[in-house]
N, C-alpha and C. Protein backbone atom coordinates (compact mmCIF):
# COMPACT_ATOMS: atom_id res chain seq x y z
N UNK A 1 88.63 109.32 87.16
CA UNK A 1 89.74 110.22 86.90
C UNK A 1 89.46 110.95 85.59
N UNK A 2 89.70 112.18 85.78
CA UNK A 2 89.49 112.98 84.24
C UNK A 2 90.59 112.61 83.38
N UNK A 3 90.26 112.96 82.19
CA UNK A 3 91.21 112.64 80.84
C UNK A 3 91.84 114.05 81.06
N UNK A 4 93.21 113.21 80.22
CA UNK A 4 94.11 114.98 80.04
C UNK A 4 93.36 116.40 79.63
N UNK A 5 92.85 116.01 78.67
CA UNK A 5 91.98 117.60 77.71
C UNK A 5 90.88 117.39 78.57
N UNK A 6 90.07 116.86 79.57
CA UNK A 6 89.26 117.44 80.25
C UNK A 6 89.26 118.85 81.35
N UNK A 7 88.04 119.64 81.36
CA UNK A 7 88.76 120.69 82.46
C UNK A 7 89.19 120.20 83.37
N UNK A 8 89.72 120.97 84.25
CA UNK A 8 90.39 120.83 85.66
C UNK A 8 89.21 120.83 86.44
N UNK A 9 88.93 119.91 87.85
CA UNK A 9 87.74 119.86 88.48
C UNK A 9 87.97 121.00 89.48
N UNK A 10 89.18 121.91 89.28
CA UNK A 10 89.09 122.71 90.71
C UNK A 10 88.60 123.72 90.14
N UNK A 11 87.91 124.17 88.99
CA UNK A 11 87.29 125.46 88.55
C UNK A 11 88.13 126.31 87.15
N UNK A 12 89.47 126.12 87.98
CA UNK A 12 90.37 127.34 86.95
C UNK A 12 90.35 126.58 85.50
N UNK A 13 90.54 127.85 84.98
CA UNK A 13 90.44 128.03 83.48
C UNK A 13 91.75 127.24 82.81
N UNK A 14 91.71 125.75 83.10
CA UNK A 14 92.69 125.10 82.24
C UNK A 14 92.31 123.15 82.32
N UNK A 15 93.17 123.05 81.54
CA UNK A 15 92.88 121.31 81.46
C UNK A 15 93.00 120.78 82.08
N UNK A 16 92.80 119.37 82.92
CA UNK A 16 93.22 118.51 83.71
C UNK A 16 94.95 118.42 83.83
N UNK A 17 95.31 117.90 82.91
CA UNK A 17 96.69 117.59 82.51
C UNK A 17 97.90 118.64 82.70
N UNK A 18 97.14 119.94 82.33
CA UNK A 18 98.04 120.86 82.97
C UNK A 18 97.74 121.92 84.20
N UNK A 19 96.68 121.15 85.09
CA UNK A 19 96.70 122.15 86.49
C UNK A 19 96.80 121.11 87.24
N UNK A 20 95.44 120.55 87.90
CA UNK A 20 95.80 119.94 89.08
C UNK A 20 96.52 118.76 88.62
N UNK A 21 96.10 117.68 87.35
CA UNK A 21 96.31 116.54 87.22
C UNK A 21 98.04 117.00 87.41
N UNK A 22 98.86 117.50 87.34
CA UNK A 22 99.89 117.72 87.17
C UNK A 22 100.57 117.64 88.53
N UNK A 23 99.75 118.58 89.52
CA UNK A 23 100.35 118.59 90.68
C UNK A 23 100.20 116.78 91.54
N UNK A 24 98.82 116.51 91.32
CA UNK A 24 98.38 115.29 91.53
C UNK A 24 99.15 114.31 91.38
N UNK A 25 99.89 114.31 89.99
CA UNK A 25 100.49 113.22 89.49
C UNK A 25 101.74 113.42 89.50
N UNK A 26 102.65 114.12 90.18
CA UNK A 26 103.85 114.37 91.11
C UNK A 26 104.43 115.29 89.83
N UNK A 27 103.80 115.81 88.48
CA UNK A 27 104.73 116.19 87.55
C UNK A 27 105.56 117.74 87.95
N UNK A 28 104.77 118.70 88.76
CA UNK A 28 105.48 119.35 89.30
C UNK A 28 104.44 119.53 91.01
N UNK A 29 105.02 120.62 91.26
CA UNK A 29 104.60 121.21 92.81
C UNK A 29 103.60 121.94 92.78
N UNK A 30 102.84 122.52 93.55
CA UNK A 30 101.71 123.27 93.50
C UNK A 30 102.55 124.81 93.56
N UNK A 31 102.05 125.97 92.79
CA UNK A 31 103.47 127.01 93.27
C UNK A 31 103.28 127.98 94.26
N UNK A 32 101.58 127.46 94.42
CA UNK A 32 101.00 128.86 95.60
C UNK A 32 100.16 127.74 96.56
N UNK A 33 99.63 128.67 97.61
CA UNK A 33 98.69 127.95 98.68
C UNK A 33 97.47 127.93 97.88
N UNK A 34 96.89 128.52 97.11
CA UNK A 34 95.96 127.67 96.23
C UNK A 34 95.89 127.27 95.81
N UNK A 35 96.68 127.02 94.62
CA UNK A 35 97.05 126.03 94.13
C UNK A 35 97.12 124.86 94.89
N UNK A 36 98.22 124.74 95.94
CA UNK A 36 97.77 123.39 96.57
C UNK A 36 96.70 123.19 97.00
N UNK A 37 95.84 123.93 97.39
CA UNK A 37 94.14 124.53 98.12
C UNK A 37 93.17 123.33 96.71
N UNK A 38 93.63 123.97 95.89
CA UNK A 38 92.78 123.33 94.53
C UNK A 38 93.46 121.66 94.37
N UNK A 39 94.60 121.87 94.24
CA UNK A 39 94.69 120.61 94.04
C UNK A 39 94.22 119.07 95.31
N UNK A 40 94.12 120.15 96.49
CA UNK A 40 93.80 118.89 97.37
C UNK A 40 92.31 118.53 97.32
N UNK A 41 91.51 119.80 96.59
CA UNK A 41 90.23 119.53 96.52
C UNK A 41 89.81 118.38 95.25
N UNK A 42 90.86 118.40 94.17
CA UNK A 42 90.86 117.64 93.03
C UNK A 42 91.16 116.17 93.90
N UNK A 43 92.05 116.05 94.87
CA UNK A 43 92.42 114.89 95.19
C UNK A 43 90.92 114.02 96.22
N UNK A 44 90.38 115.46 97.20
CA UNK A 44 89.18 114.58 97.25
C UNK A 44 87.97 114.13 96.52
N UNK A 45 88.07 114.81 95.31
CA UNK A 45 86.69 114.79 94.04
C UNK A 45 87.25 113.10 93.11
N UNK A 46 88.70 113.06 93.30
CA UNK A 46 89.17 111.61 92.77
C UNK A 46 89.36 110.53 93.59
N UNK A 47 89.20 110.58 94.91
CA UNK A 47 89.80 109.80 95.97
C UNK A 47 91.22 109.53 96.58
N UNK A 48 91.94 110.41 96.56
CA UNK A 48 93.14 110.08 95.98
C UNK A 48 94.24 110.61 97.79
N UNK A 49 93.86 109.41 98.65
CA UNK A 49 94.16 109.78 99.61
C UNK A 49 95.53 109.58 99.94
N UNK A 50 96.49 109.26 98.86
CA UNK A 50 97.81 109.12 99.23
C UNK A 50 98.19 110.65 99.18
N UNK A 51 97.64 111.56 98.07
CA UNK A 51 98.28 112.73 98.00
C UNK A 51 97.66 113.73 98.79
N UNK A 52 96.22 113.33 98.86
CA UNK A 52 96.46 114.26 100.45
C UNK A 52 97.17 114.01 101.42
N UNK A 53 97.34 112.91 101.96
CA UNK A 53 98.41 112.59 103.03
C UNK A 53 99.96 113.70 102.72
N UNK A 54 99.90 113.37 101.57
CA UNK A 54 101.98 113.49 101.16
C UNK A 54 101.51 115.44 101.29
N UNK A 55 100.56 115.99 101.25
CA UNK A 55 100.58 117.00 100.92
C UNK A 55 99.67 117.82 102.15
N UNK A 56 100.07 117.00 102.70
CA UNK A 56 99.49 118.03 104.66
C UNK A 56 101.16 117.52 105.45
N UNK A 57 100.73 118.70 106.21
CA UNK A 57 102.09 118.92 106.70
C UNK A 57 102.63 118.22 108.15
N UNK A 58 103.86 117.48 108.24
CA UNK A 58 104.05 116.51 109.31
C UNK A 58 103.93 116.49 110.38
N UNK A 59 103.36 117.98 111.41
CA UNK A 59 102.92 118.52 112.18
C UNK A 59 101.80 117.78 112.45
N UNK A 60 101.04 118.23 111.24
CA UNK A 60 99.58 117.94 111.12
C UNK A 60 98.93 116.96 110.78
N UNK A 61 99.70 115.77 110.25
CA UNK A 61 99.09 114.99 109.41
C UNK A 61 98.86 113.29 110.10
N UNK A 62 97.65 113.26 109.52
CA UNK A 62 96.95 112.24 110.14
C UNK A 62 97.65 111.03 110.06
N UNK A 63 97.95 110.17 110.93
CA UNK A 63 98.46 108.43 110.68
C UNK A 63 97.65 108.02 109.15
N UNK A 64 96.38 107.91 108.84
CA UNK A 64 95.60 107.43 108.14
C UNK A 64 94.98 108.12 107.69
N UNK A 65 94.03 108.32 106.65
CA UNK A 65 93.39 108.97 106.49
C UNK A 65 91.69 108.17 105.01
N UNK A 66 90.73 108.41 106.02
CA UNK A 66 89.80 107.14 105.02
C UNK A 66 88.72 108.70 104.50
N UNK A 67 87.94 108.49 103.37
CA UNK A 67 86.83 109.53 102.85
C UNK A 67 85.93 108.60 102.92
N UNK A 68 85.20 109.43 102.93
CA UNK A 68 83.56 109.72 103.42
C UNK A 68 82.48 108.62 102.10
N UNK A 69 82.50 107.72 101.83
CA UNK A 69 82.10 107.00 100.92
C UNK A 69 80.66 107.77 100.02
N UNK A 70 80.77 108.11 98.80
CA UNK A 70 79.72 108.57 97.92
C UNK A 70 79.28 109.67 98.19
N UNK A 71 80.32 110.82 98.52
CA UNK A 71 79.93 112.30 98.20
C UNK A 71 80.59 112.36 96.96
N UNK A 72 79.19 113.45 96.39
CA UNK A 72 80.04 113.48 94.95
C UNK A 72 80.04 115.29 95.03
N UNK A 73 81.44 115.54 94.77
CA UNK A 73 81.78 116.84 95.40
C UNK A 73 81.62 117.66 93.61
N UNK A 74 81.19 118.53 93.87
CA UNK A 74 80.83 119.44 92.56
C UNK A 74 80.97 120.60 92.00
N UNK A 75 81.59 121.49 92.94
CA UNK A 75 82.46 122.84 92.79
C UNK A 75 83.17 123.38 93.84
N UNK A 76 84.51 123.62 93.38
CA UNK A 76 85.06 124.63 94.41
C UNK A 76 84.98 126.19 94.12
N UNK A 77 84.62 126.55 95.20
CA UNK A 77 84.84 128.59 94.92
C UNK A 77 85.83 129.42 96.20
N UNK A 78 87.11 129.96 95.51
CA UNK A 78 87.61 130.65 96.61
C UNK A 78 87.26 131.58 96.78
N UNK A 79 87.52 132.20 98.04
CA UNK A 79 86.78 132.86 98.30
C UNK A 79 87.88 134.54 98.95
N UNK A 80 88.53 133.92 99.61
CA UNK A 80 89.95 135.09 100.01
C UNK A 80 91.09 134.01 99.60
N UNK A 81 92.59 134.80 99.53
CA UNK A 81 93.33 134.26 100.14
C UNK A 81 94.62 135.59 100.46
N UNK A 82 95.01 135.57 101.68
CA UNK A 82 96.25 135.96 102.30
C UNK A 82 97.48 135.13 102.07
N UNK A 83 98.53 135.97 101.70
CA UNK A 83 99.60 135.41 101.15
C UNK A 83 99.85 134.21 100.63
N UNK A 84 100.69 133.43 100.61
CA UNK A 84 100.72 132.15 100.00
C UNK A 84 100.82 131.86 98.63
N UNK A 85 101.60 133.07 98.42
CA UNK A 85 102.27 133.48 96.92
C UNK A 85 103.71 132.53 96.68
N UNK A 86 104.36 133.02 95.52
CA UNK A 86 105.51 132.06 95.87
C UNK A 86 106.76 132.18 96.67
N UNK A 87 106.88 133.49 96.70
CA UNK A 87 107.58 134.33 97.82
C UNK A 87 107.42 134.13 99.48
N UNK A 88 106.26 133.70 99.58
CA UNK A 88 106.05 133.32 100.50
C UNK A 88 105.95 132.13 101.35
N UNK A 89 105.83 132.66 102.51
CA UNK A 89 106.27 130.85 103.36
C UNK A 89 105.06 130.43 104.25
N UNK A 90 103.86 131.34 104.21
CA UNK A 90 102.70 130.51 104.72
C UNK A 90 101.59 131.57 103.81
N UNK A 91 100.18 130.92 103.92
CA UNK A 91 99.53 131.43 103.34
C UNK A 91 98.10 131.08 104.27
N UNK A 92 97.06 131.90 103.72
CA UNK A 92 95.45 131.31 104.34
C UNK A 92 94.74 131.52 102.52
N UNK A 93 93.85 130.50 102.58
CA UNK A 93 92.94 130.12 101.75
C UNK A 93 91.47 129.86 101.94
N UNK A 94 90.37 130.86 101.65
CA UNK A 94 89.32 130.63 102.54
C UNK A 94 88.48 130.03 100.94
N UNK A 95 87.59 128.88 101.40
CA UNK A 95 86.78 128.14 100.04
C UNK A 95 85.49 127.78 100.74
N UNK A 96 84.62 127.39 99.56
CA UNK A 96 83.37 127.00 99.51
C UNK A 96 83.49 125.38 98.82
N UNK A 97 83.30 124.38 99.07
CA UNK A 97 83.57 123.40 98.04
C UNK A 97 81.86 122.95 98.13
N UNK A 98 81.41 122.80 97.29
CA UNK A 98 79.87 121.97 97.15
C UNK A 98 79.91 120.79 96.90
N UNK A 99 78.78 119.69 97.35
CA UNK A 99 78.71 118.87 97.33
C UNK A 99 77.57 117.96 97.24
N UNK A 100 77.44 116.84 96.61
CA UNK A 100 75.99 116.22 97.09
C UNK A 100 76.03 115.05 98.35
N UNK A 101 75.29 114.75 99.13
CA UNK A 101 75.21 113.63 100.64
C UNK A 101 75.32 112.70 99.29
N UNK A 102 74.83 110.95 99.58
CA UNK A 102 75.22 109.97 99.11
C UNK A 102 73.34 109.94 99.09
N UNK A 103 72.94 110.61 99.45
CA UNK A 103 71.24 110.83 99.36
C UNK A 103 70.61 111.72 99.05
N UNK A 104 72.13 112.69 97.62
CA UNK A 104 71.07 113.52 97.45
C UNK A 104 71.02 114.96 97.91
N UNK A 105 70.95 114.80 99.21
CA UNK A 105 71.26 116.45 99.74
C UNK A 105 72.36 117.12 99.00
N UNK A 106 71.65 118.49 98.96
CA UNK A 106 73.15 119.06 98.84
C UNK A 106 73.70 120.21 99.73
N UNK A 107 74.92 119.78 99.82
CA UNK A 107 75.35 120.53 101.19
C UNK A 107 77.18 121.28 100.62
N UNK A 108 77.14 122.08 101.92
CA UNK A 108 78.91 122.53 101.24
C UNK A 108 79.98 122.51 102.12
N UNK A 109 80.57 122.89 102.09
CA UNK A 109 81.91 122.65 103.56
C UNK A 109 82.46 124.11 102.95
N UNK A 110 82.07 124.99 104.53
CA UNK A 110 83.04 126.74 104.47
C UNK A 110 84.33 126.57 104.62
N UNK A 111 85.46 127.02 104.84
CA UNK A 111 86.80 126.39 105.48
C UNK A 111 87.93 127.82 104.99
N UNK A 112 88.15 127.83 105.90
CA UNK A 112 89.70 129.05 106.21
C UNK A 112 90.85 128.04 106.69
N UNK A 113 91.20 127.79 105.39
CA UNK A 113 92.48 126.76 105.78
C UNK A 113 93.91 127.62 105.24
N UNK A 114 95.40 126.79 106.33
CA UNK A 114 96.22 127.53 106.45
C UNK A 114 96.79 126.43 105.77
N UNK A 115 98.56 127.44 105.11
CA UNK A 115 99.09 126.48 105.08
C UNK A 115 100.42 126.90 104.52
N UNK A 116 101.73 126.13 104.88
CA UNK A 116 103.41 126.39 105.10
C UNK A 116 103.86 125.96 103.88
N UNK A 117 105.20 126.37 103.83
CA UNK A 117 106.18 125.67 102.88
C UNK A 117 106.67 125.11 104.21
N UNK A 118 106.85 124.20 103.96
CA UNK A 118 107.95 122.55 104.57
C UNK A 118 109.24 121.89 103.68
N UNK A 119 110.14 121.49 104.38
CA UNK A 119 110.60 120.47 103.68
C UNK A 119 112.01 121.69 102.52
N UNK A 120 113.02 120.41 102.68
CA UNK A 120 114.00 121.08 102.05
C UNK A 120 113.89 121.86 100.50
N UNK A 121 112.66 120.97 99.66
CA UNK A 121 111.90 122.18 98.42
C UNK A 121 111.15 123.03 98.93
N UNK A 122 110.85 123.50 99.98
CA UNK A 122 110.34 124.55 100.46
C UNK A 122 108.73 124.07 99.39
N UNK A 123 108.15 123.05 99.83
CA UNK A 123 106.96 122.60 99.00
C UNK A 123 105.95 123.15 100.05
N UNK A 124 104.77 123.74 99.19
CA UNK A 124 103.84 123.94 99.95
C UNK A 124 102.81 122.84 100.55
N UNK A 125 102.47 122.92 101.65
CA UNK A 125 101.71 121.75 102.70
C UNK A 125 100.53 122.47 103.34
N UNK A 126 99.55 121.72 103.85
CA UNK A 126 98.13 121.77 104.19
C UNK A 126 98.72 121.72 105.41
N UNK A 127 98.40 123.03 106.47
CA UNK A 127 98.60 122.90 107.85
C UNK A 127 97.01 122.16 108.55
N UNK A 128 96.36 123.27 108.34
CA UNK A 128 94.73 122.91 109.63
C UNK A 128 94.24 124.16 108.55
N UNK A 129 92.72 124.03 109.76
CA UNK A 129 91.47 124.95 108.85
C UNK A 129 90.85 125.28 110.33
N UNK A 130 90.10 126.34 109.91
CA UNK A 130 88.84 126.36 110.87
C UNK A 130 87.65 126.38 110.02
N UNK A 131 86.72 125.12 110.49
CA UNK A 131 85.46 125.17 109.28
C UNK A 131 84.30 125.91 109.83
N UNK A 132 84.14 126.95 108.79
CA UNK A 132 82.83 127.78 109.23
C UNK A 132 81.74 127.55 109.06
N UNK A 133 81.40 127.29 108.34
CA UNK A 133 80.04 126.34 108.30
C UNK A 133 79.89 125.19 106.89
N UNK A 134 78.58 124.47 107.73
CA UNK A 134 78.72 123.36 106.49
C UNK A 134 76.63 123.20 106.42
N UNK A 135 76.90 122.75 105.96
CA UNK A 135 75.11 122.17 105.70
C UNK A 135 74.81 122.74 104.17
């Protein structure tokens, strides 16, 4: 887990403590679909599979959910995103996240993922993706 004054692992230009670690650590909400976009990528770079769960949407969301043992994930880059402002009630988020195999390779995951406000805070949630390429 990063320290507060460390950067943020999702790229943007701020500290742990006040971007993702924040959303992560229930202190507030994510306020856009990238934002949540970033923060769920922080949650797989920490392991942190309760808040992906709490933060995909009940439609969509898996009974369980286990990661991939010893990828060590190493940058995210967005790439578009369509709406998913705060005004808004769904959004698309298209990313690059990089990564290394548990051997080394390095490989990335493409992904055009969608995603709603739910829920009586109108909180933003991880619907689905379509993944465009990976290797």
């Amino acid at each position: 887990m990063p320290r507060d004054d460390d950067p943020c692992l999702c790229g943007a230009e701020a500290v742990w403590t006040e971007c993702c670690g924040a959303v992560l650590a229930g202190r507030r909400d994510a306020a856009t679909a990238e934002a949540l976009m970033r923060s769920r990528y922080c949650a797989f770079v920490v392991g942190d599979t309760e808040y992906l769960l709490a933060s995909w949407a009940s439609a969509t969301r898996p009974q369980q959910l286990s990661l991939e043992p010893g990828i060590d994930w190493r940058r995210l880059r967005i790439l578009d995103t369509v709406a998913g402002g705060p005004e808004d009630e769904t959004g698309v988020v298209e990313f690059v996240a990089h990564y290394r195999e548990p051997d080394g390779t390095r490989a990335m995951q493409r992904e055009r993922s969608r995603f709603l406000r739910e829920g009586e805070a109108r909180a933003w949630r991880y619907l689905d993706a379509a993944e465009l390429s990976t290797g």
